[in-house]
C-alpha atoms as a PDB file:
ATOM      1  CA  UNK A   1       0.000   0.000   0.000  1.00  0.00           C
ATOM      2  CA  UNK A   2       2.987   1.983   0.569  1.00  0.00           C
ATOM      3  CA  UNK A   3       4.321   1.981  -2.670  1.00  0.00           C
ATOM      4  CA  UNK A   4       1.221   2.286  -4.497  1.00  0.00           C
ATOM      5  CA  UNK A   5       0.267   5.154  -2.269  1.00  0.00           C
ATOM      6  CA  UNK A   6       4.025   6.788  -3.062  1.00  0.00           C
ATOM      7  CA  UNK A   7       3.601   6.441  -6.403  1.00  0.00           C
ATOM      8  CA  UNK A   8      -0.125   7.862  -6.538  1.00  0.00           C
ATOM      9  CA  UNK A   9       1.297  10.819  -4.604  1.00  0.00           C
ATOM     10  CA  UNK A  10       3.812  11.883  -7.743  1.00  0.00           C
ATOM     11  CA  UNK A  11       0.635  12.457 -10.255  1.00  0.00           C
ATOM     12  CA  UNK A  12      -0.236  15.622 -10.905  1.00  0.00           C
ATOM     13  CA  UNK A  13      -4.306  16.042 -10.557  1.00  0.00           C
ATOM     14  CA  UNK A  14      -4.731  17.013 -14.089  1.00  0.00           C
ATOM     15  CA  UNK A  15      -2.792  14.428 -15.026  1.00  0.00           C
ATOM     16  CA  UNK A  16      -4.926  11.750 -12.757  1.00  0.00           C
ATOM     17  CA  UNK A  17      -8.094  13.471 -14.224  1.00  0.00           C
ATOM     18  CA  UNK A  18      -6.871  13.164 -18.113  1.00  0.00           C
ATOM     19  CA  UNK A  19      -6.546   9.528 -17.191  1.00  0.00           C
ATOM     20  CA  UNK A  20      -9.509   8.527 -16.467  1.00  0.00           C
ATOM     21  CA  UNK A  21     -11.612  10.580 -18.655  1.00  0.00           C
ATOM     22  CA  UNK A  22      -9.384   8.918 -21.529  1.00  0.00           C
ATOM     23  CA  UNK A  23      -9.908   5.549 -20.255  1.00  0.00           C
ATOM     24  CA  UNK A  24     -13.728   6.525 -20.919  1.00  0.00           C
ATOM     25  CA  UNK A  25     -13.414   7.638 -24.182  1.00  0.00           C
ATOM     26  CA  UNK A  26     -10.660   4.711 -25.177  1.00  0.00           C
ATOM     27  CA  UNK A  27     -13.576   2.500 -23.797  1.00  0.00           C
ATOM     28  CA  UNK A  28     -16.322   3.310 -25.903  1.00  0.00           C
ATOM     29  CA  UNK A  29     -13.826   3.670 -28.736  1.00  0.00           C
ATOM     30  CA  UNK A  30     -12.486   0.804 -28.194  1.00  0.00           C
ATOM     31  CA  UNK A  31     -16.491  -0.975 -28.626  1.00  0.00           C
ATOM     32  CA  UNK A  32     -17.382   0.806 -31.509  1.00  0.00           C
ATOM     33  CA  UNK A  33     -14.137  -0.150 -33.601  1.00  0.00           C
ATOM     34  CA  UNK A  34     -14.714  -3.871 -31.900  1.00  0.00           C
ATOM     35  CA  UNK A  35     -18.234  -4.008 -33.610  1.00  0.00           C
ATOM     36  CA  UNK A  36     -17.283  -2.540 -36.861  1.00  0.00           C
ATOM     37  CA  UNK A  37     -14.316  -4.865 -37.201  1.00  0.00           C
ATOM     38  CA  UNK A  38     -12.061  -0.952 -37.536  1.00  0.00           C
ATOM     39  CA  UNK A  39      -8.958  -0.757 -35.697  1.00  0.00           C
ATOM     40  CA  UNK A  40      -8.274   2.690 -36.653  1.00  0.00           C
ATOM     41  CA  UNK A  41     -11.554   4.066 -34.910  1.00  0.00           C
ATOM     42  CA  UNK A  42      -9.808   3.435 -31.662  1.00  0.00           C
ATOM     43  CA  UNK A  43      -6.561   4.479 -33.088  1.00  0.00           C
ATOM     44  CA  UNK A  44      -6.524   8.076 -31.952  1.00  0.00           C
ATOM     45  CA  UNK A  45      -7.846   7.416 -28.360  1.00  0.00           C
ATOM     46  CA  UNK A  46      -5.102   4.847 -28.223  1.00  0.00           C
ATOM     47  CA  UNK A  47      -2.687   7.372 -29.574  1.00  0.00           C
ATOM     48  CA  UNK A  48      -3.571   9.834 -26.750  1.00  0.00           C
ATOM     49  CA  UNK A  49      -3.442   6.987 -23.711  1.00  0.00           C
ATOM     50  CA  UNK A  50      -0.079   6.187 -24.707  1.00  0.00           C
ATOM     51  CA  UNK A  51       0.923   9.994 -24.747  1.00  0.00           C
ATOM     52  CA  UNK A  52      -0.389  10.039 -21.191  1.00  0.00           C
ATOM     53  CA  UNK A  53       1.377   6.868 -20.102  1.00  0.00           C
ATOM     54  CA  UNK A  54       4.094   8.525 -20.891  1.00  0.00           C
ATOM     55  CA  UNK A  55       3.687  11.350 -18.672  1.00  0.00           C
ATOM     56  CA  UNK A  56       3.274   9.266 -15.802  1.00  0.00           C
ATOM     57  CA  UNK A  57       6.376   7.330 -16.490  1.00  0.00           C
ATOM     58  CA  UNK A  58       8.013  10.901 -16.675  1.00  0.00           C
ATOM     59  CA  UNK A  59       5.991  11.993 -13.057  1.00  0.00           C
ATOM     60  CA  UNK A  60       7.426   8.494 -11.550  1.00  0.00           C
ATOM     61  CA  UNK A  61      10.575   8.971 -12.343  1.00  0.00           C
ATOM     62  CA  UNK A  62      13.157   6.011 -13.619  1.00  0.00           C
ATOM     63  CA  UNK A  63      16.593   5.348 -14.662  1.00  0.00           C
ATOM     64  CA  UNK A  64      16.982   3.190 -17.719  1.00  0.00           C
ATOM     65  CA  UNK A  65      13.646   3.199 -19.416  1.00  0.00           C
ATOM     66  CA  UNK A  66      10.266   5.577 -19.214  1.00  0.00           C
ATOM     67  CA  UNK A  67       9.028   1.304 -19.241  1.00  0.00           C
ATOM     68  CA  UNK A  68      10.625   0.711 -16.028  1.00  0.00           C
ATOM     69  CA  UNK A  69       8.671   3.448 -14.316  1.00  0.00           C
ATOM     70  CA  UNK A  70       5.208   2.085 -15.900  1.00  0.00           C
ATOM     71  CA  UNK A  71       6.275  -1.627 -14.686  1.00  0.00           C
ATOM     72  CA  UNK A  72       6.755  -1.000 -11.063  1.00  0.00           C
ATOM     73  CA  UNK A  73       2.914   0.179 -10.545  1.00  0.00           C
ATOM     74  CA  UNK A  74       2.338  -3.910 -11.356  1.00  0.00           C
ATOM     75  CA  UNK A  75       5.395  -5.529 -10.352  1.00  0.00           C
ATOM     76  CA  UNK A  76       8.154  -3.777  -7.696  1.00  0.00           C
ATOM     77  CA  UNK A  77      11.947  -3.966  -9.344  1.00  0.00           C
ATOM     78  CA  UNK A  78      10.836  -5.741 -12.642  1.00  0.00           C
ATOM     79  CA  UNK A  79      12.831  -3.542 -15.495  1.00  0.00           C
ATOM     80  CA  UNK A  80      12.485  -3.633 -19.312  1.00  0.00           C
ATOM     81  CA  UNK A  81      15.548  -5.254 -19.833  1.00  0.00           C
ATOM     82  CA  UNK A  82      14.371  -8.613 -17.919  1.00  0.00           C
ATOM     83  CA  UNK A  83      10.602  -8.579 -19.982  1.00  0.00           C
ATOM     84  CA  UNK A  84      12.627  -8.549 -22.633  1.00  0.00           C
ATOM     85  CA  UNK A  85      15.230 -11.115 -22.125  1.00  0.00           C
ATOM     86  CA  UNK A  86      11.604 -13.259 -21.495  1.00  0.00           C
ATOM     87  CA  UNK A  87      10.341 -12.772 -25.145  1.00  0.00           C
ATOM     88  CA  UNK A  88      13.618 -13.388 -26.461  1.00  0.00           C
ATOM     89  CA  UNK A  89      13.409 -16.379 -25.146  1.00  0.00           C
ATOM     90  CA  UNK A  90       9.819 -17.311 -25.926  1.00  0.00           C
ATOM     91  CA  UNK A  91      10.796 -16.031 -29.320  1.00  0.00           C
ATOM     92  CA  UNK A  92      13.410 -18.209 -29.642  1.00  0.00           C
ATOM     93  CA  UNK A  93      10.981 -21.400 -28.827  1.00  0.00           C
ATOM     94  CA  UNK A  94       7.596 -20.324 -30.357  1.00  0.00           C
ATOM     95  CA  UNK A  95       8.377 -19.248 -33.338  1.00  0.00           C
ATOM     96  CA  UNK A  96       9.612 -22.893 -34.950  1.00  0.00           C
ATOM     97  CA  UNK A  97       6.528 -24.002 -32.944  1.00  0.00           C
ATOM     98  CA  UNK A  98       4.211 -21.457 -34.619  1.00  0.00           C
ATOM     99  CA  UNK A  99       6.088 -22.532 -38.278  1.00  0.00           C
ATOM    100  CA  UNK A 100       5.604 -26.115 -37.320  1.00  0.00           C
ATOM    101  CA  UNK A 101       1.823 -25.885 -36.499  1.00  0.00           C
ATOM    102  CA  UNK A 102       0.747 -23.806 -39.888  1.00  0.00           C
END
């Protein structure tokens, strides 16, 4: 609770505010391109959550990667660099599965 409630603490208002009225809008996007089979209906609200991921990363702070910052509000001390040793490796074994099984 500590850590979430430290993090929490470095948003600015607005910023906490833009946030969830873009989740809104990304939802209902995000339905309407779903039932017309349209990515790029939900391509701009998409587009403007990632902008504002961003600025949190920024707000939190980090050292290597703006990432790094975005993966400790899920998991404490897990960096970029070890997600993506992970799908290097998964790489590595999936994709002669995937060839194999087309």
């Amino acid at each position: 609770m500590r850590r979430d409630y430290t993090l929490a603490k470095k948003l600015p208002e607005k910023l906490v505010s833009a946030i969830s009225k873009q989740s809104s809008v990304g939802l209902e996007e995000w339905k309407h391109a779903r039932n017309q089979n349209n990515f790029g209906v939900f391509a701009p609200a998409l587009t403007t959550m990632i902008e504002l991921k961003k600025e949190v990363a920024y707000a939190y702070g980090f050292t290597d990667s703006p990432y790094d910052a975005l993966l400790e509000e899920y998991e404490k001390d897990l960096r970029a660099k070890t997600v993506a040793t992970v799908f290097e490796e998964l790489t590595t074994h999936l994709t002669p599965l995937i060839t194999t099984l087309r």
